[in-house]
PDB file of N, CA and C in Angstrom:
ATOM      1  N   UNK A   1       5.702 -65.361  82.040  1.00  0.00           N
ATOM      2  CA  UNK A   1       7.092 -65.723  81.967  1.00  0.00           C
ATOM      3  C   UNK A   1       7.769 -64.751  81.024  1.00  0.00           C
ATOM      4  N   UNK A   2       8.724 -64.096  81.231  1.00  0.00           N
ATOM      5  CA  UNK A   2       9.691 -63.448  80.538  1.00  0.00           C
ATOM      6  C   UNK A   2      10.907 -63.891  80.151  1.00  0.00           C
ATOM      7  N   UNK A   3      11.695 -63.843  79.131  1.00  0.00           N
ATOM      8  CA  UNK A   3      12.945 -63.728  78.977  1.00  0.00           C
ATOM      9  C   UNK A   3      13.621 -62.573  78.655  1.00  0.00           C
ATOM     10  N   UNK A   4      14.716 -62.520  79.099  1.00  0.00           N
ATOM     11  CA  UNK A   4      15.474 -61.100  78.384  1.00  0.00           C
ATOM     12  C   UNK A   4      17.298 -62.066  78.426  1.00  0.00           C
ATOM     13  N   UNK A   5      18.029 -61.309  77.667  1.00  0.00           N
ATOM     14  CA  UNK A   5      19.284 -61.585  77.203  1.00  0.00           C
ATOM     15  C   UNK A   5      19.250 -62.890  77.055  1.00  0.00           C
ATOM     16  N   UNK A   6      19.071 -63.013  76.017  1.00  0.00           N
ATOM     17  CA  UNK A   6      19.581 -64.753  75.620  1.00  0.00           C
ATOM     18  C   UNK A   6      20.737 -64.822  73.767  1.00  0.00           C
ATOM     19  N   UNK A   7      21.475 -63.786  75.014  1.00  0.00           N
ATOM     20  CA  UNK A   7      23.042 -63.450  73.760  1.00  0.00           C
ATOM     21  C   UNK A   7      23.802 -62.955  74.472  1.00  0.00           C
ATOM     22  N   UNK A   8      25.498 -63.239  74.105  1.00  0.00           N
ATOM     23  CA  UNK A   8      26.270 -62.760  74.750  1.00  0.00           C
ATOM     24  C   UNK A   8      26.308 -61.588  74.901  1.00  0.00           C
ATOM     25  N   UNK A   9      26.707 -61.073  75.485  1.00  0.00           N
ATOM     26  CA  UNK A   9      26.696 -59.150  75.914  1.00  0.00           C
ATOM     27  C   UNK A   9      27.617 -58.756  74.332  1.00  0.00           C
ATOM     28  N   UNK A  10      27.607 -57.637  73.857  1.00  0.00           N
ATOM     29  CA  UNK A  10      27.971 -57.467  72.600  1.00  0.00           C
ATOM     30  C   UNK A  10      29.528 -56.864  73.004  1.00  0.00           C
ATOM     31  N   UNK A  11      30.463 -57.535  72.042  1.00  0.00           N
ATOM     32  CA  UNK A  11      32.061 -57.450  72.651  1.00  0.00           C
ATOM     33  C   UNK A  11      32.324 -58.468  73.361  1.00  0.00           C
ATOM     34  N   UNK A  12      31.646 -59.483  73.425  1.00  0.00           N
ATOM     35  CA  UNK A  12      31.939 -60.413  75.136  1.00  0.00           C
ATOM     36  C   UNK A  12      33.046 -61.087  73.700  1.00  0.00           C
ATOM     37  N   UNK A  13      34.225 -61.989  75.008  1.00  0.00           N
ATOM     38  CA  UNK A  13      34.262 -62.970  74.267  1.00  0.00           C
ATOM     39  C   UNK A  13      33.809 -64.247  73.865  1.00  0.00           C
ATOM     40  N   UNK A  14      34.419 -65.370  73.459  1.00  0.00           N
ATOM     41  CA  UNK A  14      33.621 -66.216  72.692  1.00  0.00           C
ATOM     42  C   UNK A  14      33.147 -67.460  73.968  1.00  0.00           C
ATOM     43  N   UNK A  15      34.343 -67.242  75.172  1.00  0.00           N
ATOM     44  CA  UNK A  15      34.156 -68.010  76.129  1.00  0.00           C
ATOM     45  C   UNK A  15      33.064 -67.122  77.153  1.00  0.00           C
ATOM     46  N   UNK A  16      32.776 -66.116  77.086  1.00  0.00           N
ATOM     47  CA  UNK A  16      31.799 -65.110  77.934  1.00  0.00           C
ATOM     48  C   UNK A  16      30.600 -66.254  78.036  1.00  0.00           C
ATOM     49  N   UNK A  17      30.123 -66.364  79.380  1.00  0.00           N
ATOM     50  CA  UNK A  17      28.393 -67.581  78.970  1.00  0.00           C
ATOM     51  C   UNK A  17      27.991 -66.740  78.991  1.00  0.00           C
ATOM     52  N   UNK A  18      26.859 -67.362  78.002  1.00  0.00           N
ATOM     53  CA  UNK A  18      25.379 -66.631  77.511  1.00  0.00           C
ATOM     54  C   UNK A  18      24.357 -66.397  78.990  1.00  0.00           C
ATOM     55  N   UNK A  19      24.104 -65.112  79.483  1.00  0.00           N
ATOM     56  CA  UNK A  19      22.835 -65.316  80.399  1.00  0.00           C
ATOM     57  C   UNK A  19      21.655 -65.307  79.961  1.00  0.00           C
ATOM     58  N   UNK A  20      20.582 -66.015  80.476  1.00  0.00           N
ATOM     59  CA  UNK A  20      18.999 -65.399  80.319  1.00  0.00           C
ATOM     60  C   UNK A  20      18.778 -65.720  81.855  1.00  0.00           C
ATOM     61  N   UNK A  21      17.988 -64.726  81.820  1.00  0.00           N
ATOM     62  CA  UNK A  21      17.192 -64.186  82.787  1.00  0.00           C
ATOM     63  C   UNK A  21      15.753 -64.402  82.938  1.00  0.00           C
ATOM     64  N   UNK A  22      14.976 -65.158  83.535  1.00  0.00           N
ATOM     65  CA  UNK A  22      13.910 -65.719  83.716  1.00  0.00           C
ATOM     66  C   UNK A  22      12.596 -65.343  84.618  1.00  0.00           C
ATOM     67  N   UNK A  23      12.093 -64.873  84.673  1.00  0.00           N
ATOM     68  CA  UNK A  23      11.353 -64.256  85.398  1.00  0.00           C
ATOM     69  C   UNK A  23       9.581 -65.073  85.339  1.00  0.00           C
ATOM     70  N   UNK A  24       8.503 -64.632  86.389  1.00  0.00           N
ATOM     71  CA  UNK A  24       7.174 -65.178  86.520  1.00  0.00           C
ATOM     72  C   UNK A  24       7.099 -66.337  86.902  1.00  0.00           C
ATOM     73  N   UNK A  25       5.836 -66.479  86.829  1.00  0.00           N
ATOM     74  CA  UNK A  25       5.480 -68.355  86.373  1.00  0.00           C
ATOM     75  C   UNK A  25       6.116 -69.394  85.261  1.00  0.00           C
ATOM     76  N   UNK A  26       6.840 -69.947  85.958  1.00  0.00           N
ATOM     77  CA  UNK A  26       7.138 -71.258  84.543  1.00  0.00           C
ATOM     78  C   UNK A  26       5.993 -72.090  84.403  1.00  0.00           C
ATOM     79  N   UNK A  27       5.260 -72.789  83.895  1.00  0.00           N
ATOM     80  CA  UNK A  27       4.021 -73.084  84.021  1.00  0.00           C
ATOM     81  C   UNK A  27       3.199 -74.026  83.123  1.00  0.00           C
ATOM     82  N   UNK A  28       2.026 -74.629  82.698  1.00  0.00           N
ATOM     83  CA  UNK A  28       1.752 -75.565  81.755  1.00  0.00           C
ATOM     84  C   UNK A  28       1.492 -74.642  80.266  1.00  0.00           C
ATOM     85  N   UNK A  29       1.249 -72.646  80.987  1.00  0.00           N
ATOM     86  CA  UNK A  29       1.161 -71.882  80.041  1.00  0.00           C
ATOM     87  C   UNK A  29       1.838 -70.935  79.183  1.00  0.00           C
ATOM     88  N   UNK A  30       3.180 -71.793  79.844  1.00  0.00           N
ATOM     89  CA  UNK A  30       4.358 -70.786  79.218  1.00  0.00           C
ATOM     90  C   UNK A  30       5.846 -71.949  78.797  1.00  0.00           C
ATOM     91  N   UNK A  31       5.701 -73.335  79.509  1.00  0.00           N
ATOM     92  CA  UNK A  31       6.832 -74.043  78.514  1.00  0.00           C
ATOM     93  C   UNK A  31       7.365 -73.819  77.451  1.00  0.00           C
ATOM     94  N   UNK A  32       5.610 -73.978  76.419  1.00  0.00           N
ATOM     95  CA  UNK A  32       5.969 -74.394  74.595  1.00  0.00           C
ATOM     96  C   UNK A  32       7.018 -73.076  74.759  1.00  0.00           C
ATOM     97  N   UNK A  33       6.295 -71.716  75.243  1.00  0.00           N
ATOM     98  CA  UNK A  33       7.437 -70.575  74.647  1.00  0.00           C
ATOM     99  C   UNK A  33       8.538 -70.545  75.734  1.00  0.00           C
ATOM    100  N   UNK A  34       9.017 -70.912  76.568  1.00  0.00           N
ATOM    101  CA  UNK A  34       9.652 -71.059  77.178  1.00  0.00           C
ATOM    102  C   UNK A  34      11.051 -72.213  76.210  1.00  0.00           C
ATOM    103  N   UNK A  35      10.678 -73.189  76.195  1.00  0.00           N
ATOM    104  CA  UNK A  35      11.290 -73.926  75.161  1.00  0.00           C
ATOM    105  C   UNK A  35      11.609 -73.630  74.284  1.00  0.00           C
ATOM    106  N   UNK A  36      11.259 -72.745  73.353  1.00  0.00           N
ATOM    107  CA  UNK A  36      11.209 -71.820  71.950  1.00  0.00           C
ATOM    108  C   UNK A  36      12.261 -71.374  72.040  1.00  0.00           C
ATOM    109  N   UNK A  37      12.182 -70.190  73.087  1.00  0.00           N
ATOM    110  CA  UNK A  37      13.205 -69.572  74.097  1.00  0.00           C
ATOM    111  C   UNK A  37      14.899 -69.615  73.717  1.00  0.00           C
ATOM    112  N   UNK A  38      14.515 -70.857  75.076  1.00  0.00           N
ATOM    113  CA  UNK A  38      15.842 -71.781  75.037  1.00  0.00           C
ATOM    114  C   UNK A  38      16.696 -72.123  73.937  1.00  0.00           C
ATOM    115  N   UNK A  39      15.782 -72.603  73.434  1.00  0.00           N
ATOM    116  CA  UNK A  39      16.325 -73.291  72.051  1.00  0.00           C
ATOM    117  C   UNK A  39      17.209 -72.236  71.301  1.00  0.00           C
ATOM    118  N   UNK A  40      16.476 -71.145  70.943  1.00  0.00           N
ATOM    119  CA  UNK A  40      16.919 -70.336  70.464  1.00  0.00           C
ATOM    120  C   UNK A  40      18.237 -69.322  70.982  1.00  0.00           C
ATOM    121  N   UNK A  41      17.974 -69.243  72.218  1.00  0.00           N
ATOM    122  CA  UNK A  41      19.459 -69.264  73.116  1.00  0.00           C
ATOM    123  C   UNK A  41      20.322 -70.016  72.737  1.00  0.00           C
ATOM    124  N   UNK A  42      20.277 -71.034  72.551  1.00  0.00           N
ATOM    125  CA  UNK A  42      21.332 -71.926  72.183  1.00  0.00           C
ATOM    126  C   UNK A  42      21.859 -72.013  71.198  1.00  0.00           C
ATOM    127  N   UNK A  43      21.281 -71.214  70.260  1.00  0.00           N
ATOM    128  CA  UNK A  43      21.951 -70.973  68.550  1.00  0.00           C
ATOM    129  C   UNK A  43      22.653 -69.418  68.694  1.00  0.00           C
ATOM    130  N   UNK A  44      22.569 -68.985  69.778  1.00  0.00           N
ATOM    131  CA  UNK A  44      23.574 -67.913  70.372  1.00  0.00           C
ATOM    132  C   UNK A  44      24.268 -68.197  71.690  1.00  0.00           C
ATOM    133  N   UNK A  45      24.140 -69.364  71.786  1.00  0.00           N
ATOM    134  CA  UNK A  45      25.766 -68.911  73.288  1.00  0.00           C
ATOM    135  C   UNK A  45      26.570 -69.618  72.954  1.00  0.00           C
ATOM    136  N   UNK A  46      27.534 -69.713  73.976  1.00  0.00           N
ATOM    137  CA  UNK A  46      28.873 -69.960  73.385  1.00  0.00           C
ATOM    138  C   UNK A  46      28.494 -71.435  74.337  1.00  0.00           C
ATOM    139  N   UNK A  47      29.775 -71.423  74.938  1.00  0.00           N
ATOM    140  CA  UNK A  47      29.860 -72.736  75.713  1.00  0.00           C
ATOM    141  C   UNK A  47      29.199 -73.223  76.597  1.00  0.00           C
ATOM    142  N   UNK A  48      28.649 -71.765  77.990  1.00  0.00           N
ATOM    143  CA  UNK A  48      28.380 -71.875  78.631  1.00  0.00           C
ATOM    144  C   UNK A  48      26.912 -71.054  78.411  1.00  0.00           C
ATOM    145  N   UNK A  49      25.527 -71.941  79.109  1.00  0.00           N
ATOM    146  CA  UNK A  49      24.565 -71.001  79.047  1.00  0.00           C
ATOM    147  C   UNK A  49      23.903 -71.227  80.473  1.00  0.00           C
ATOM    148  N   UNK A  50      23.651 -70.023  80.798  1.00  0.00           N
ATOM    149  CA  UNK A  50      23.217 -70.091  82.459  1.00  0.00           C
ATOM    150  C   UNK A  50      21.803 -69.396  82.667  1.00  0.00           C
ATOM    151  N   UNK A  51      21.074 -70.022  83.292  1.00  0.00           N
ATOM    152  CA  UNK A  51      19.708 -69.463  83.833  1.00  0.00           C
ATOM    153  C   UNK A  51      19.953 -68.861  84.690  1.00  0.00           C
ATOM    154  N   UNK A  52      19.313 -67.962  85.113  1.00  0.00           N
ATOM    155  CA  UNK A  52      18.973 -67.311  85.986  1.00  0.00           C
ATOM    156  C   UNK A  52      18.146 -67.356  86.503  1.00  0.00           C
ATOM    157  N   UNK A  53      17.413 -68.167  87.280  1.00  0.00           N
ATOM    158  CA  UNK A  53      16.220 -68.047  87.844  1.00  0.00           C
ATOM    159  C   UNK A  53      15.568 -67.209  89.303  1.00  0.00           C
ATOM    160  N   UNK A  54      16.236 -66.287  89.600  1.00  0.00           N
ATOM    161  CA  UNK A  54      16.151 -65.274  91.096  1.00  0.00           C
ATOM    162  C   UNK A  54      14.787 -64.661  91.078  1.00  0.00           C
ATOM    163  N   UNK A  55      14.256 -64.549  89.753  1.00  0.00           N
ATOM    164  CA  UNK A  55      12.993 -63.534  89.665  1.00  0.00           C
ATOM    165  C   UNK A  55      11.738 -64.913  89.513  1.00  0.00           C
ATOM    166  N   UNK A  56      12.471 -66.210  89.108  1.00  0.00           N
ATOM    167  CA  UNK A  56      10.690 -67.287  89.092  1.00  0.00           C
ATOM    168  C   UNK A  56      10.106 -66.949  90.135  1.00  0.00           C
ATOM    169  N   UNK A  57       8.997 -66.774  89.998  1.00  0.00           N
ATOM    170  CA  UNK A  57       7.681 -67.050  90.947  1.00  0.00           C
ATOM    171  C   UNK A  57       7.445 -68.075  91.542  1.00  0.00           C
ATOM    172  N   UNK A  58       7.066 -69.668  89.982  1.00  0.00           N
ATOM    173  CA  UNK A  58       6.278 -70.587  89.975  1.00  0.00           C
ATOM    174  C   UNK A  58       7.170 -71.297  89.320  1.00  0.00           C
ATOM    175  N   UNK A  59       7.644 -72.685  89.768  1.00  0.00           N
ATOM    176  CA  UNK A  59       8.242 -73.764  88.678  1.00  0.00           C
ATOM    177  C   UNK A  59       7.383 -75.281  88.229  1.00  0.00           C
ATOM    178  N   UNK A  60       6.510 -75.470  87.487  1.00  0.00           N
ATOM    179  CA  UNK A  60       5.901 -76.592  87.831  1.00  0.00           C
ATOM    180  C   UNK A  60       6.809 -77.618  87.083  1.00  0.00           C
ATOM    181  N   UNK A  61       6.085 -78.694  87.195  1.00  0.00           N
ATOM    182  CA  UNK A  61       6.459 -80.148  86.727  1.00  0.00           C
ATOM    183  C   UNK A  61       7.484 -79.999  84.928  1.00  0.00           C
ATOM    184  N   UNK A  62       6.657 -79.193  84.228  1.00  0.00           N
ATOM    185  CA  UNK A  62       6.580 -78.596  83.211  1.00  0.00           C
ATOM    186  C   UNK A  62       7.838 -78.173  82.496  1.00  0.00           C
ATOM    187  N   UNK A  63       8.750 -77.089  83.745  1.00  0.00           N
ATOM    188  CA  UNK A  63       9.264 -76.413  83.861  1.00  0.00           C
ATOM    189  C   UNK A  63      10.905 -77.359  83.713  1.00  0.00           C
ATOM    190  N   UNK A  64      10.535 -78.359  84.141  1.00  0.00           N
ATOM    191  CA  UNK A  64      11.578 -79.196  84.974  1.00  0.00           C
ATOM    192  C   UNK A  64      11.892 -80.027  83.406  1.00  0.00           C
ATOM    193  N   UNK A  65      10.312 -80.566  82.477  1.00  0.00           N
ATOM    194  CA  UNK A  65      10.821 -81.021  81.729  1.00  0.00           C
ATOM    195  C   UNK A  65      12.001 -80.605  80.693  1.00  0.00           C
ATOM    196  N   UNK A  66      11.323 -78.960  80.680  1.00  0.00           N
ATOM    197  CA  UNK A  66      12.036 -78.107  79.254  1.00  0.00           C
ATOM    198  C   UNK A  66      13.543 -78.172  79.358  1.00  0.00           C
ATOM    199  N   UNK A  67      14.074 -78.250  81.191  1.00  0.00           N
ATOM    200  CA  UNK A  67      15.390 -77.661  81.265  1.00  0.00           C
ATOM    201  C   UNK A  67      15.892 -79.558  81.155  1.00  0.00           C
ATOM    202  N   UNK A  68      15.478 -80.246  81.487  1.00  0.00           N
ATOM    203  CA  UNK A  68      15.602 -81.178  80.835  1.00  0.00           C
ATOM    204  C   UNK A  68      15.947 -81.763  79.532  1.00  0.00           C
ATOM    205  N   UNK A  69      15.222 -81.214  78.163  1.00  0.00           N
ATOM    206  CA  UNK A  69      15.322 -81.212  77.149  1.00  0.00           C
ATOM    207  C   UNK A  69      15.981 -80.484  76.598  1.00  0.00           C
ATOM    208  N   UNK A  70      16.151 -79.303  76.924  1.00  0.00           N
ATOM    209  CA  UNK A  70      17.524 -77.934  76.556  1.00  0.00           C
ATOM    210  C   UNK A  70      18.515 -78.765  76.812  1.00  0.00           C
ATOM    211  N   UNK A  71      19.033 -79.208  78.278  1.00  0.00           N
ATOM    212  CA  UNK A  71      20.104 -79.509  78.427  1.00  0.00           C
ATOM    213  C   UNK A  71      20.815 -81.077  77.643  1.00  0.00           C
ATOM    214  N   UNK A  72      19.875 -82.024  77.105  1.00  0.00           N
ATOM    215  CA  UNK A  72      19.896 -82.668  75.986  1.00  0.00           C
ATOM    216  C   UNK A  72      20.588 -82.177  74.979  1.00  0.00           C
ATOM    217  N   UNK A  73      19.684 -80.993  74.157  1.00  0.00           N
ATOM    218  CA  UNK A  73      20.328 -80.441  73.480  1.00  0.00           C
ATOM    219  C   UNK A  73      21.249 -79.965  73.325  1.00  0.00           C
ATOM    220  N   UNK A  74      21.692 -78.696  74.579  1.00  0.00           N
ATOM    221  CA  UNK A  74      22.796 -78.230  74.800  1.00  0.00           C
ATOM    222  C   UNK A  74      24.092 -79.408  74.702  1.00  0.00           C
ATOM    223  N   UNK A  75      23.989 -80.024  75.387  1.00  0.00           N
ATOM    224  CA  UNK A  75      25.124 -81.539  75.513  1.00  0.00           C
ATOM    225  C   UNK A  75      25.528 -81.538  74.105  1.00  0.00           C
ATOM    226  N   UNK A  76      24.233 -81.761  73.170  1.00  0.00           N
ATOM    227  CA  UNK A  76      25.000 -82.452  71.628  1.00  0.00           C
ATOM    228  C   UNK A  76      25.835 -81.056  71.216  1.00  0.00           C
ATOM    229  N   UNK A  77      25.615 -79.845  71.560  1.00  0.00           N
ATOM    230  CA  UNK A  77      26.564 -78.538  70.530  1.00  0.00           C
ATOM    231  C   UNK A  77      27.717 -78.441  71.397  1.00  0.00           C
ATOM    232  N   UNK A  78      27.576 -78.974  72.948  1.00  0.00           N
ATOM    233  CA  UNK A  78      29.057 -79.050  73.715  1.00  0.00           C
ATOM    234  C   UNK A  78      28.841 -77.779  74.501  1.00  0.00           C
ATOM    235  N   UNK A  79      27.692 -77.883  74.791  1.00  0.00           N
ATOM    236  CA  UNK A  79      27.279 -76.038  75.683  1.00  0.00           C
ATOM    237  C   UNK A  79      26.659 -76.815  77.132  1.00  0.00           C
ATOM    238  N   UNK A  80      27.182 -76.585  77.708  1.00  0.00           N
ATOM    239  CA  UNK A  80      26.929 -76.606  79.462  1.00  0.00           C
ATOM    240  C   UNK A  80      25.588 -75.914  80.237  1.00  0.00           C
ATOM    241  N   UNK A  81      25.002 -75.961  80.357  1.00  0.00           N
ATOM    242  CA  UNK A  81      23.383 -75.722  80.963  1.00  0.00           C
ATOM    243  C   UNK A  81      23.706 -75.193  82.729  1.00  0.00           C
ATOM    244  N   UNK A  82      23.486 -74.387  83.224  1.00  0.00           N
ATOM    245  CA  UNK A  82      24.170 -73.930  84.612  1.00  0.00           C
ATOM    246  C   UNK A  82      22.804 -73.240  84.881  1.00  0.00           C
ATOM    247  N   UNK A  83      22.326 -73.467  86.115  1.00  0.00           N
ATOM    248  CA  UNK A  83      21.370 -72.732  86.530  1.00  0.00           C
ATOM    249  C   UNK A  83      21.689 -71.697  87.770  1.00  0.00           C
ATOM    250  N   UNK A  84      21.471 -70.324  87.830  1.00  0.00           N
ATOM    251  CA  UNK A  84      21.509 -69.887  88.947  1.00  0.00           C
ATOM    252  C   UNK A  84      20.390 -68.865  89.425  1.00  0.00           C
ATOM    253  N   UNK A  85      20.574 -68.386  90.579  1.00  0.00           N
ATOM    254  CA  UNK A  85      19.854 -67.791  91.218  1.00  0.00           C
ATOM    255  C   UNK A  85      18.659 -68.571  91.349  1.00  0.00           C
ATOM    256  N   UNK A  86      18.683 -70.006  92.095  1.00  0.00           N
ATOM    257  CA  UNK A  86      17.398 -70.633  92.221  1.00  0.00           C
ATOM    258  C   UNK A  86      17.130 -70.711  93.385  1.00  0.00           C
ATOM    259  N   UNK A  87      15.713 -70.542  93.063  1.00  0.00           N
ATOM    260  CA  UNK A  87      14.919 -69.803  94.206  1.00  0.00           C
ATOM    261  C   UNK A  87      14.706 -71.002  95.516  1.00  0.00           C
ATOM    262  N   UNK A  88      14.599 -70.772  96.709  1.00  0.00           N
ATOM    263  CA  UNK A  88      14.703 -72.554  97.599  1.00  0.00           C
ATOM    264  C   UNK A  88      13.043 -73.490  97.179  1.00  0.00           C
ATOM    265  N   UNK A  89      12.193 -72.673  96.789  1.00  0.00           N
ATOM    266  CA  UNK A  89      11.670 -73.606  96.033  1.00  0.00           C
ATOM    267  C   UNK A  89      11.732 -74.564  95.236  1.00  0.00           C
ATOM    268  N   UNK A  90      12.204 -73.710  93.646  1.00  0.00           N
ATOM    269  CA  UNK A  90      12.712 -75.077  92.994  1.00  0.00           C
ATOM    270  C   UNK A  90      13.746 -75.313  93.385  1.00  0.00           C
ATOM    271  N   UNK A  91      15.031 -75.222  94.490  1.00  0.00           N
ATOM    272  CA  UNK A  91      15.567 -75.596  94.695  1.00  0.00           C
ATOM    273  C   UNK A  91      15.275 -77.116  94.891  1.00  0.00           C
ATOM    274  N   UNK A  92      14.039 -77.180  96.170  1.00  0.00           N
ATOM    275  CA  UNK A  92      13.645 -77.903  96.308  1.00  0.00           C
ATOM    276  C   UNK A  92      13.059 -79.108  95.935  1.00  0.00           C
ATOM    277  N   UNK A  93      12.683 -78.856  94.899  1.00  0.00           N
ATOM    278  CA  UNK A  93      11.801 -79.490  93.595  1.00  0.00           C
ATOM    279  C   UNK A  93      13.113 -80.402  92.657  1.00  0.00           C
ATOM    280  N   UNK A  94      14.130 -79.542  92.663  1.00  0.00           N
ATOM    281  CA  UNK A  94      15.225 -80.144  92.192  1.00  0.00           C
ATOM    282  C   UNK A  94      16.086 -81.220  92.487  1.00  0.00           C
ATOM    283  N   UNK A  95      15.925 -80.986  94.083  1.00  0.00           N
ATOM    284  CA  UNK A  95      16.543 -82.193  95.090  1.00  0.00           C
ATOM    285  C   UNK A  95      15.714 -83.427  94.887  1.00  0.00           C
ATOM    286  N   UNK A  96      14.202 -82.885  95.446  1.00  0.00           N
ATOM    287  CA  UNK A  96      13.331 -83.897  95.386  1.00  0.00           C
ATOM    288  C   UNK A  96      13.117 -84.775  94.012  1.00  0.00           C
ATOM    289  N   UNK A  97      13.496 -84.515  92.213  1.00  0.00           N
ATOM    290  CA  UNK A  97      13.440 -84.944  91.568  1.00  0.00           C
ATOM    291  C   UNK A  97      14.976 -85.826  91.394  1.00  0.00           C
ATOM    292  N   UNK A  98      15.751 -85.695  91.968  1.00  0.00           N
ATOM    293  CA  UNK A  98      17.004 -86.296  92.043  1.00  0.00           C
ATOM    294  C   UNK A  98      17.677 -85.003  91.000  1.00  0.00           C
ATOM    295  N   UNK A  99      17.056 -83.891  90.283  1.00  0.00           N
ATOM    296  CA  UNK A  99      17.842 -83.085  88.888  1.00  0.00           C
ATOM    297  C   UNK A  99      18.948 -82.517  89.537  1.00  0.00           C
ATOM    298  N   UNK A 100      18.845 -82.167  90.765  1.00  0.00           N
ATOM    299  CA  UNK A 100      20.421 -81.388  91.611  1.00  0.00           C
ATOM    300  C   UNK A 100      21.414 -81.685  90.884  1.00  0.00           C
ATOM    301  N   UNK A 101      21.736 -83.002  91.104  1.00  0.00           N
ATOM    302  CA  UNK A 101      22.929 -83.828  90.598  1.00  0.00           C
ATOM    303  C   UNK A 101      22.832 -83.652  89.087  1.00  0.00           C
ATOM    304  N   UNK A 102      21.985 -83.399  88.143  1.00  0.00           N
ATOM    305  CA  UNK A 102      22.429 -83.403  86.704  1.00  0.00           C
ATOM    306  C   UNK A 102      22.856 -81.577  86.160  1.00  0.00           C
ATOM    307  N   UNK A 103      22.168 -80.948  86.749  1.00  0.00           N
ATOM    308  CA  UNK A 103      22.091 -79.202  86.123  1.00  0.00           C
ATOM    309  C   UNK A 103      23.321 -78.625  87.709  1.00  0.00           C
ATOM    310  N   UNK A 104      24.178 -78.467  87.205  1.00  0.00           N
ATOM    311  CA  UNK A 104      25.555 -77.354  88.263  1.00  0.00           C
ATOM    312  C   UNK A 104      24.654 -76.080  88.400  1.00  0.00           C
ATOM    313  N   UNK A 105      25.113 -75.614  89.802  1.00  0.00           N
ATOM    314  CA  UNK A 105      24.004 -74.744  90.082  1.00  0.00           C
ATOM    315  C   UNK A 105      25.537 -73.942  90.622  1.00  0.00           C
ATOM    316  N   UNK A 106      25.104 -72.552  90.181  1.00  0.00           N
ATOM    317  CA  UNK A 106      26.561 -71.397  91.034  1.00  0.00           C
ATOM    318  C   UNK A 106      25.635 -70.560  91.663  1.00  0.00           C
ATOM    319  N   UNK A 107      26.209 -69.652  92.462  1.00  0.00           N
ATOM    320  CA  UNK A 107      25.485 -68.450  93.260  1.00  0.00           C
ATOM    321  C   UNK A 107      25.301 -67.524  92.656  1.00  0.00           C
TER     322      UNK A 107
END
């Protein structure tokens, strides 16, 4: 699992959302840092923070909790959780957990 940009582009403004970019397996072996991650994204974006997920591989059960718990978090600082580029896998996974309806998904 990789991350890259989890900060606003430098110059953005304050309303600019934060991207990260997500890449590999999400997995039972990459949450804890996956979560780490996040978290830490979130003490840098602004309002809006958006996944990117176009490059996952693998989303397990796991995967589903963290964005779960980010977006907890996110809620209490008033930062919006947006997922995009998801792949029709976890798309799938998303429907099937009922999460569609909680995480806004853009193209």
């Amino acid at each position: 699992m990789t991350v890259i940009d989890t900060a606003p582009l430098a110059g953005a403004s304050a309303s600019a959302p934060t991207l990260v970019h997500l890449s590999g397996d999400i997995d039972i072996f990459t949450t804890a840092r996956l979560r780490k991650r996040l978290i830490t994204a979130l003490d840098h974006s602004t309002d809006l923070l958006v996944l990117d997920l176009s490059q996952v591989t693998f989303f397990g059960a796991g995967g589903l909790g963290v964005l779960v718990g980010v977006q907890g978090r996110a809620r209490t600082r008033g930062i919006t959780l947006s997922l995009t580029g998801v792949p029709p896998r976890v798309a799938r996974l998303l429907r099937i957990t009922g999460l569609d309806r909680r995480f806004p998904v853009t193209a």
